[in-house]
C-alpha atoms as a PDB file:
ATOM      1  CA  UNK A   1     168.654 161.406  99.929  1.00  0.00           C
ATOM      2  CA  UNK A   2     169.152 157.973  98.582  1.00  0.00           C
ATOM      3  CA  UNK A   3     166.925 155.384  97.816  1.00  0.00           C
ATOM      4  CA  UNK A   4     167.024 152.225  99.253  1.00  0.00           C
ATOM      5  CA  UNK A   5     168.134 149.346  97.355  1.00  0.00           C
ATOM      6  CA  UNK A   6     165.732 145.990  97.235  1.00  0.00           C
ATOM      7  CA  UNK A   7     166.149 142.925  98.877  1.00  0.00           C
ATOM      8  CA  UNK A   8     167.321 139.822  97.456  1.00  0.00           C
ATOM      9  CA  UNK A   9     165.622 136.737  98.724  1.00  0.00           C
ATOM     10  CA  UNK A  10     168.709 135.542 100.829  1.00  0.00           C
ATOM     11  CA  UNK A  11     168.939 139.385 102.337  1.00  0.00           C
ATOM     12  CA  UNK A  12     164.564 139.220 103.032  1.00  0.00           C
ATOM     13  CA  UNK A  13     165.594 135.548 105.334  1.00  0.00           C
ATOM     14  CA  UNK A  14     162.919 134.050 103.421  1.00  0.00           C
ATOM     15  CA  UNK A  15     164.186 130.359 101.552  1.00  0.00           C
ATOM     16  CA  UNK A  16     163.659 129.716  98.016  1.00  0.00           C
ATOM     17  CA  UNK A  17     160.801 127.102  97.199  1.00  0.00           C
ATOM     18  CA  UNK A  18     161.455 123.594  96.188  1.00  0.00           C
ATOM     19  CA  UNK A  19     160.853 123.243  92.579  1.00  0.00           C
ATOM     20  CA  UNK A  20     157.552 121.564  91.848  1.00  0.00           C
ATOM     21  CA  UNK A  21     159.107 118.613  89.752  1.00  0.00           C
ATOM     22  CA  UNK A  22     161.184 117.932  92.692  1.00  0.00           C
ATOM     23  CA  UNK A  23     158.066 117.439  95.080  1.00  0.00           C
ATOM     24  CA  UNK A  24     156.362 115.274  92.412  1.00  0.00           C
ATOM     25  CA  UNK A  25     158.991 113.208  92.106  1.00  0.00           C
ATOM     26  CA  UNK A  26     159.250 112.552  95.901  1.00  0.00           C
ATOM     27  CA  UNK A  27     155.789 111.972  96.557  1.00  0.00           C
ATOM     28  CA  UNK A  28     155.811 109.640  93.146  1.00  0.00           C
ATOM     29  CA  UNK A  29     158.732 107.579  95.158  1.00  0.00           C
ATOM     30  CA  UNK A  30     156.828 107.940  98.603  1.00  0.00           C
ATOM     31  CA  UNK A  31     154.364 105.888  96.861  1.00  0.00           C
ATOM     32  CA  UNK A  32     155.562 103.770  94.829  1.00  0.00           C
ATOM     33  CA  UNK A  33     157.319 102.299  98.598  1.00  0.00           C
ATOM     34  CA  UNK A  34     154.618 102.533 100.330  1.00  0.00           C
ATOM     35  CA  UNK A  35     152.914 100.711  97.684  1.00  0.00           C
ATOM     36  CA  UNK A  36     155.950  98.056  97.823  1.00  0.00           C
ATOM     37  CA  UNK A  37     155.612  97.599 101.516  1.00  0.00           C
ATOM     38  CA  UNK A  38     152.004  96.894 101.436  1.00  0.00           C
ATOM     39  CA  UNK A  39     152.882  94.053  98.797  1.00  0.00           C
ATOM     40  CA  UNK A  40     155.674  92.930 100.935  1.00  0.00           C
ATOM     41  CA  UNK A  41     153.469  92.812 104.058  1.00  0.00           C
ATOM     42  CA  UNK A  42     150.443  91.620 102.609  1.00  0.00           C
ATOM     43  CA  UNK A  43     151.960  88.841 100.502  1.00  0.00           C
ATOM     44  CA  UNK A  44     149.694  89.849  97.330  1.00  0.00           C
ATOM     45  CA  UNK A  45     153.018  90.215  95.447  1.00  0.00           C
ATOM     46  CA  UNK A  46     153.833  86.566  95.897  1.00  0.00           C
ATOM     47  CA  UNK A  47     156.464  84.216  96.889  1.00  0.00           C
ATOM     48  CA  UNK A  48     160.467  85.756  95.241  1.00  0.00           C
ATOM     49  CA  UNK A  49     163.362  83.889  95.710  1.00  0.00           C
ATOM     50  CA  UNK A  50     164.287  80.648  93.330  1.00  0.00           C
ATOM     51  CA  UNK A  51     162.264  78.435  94.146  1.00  0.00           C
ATOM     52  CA  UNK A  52     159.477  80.868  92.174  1.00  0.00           C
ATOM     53  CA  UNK A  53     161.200  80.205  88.767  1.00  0.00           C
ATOM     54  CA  UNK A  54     161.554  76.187  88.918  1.00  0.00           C
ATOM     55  CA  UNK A  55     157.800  75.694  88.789  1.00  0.00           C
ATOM     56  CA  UNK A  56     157.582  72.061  90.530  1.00  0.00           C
ATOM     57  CA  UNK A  57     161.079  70.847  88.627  1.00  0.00           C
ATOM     58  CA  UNK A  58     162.238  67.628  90.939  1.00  0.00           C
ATOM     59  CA  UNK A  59     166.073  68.198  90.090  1.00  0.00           C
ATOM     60  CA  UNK A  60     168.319  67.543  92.991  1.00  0.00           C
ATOM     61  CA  UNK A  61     170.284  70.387  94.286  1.00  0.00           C
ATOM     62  CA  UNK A  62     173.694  70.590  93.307  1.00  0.00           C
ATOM     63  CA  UNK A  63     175.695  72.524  96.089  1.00  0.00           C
ATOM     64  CA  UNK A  64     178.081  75.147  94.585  1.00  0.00           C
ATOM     65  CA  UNK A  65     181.451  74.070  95.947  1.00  0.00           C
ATOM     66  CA  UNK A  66     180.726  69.685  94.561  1.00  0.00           C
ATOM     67  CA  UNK A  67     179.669  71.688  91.140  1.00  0.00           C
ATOM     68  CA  UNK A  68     182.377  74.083  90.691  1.00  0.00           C
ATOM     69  CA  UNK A  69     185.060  71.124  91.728  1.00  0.00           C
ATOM     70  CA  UNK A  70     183.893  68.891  89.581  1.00  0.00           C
ATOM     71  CA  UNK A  71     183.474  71.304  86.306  1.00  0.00           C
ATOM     72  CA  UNK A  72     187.578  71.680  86.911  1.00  0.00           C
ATOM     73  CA  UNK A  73     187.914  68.059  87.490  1.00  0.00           C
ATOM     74  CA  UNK A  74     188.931  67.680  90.894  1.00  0.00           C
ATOM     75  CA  UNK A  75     187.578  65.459  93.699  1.00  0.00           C
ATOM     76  CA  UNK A  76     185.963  67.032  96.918  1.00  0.00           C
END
């Protein structure tokens, strides 16, 4: 009589197990967006955009079409 062989995991049906760095890292990233969103909706992060960077600077806006004409010398 012969013996039976053993099962490989993909003959038993069963699926292998995530790798433990690989659920670390997602729940380090489900965080860290969650964490984002709570800034974002809570406005602790503060204001973004440009107007944080010019810290009360009066300068007139220049629009982007008068400045790029008129660094090549051509009127609008």
């Amino acid at each position: 009589m012969t013996e039976p062989t053993p099962l490989s995991d993909a003959d038993r049906g069963t699926p292998t197990r995530m790798p433990r760095w690989v659920r670390v890292a997602a729940i380090v990233v489900g965080l860290l967006i969650l964490l984002f969103v709570v800034l974002q909706l809570t406005g602790i992060g503060g204001e973004h955009g440009p107007g944080r960077h010019m810290s009360g600077s009066t300068a007139p806006a220049v629009p982007l079409l008068a400045a790029s004409s008129s660094a090549i010398g051509t009127a609008v």
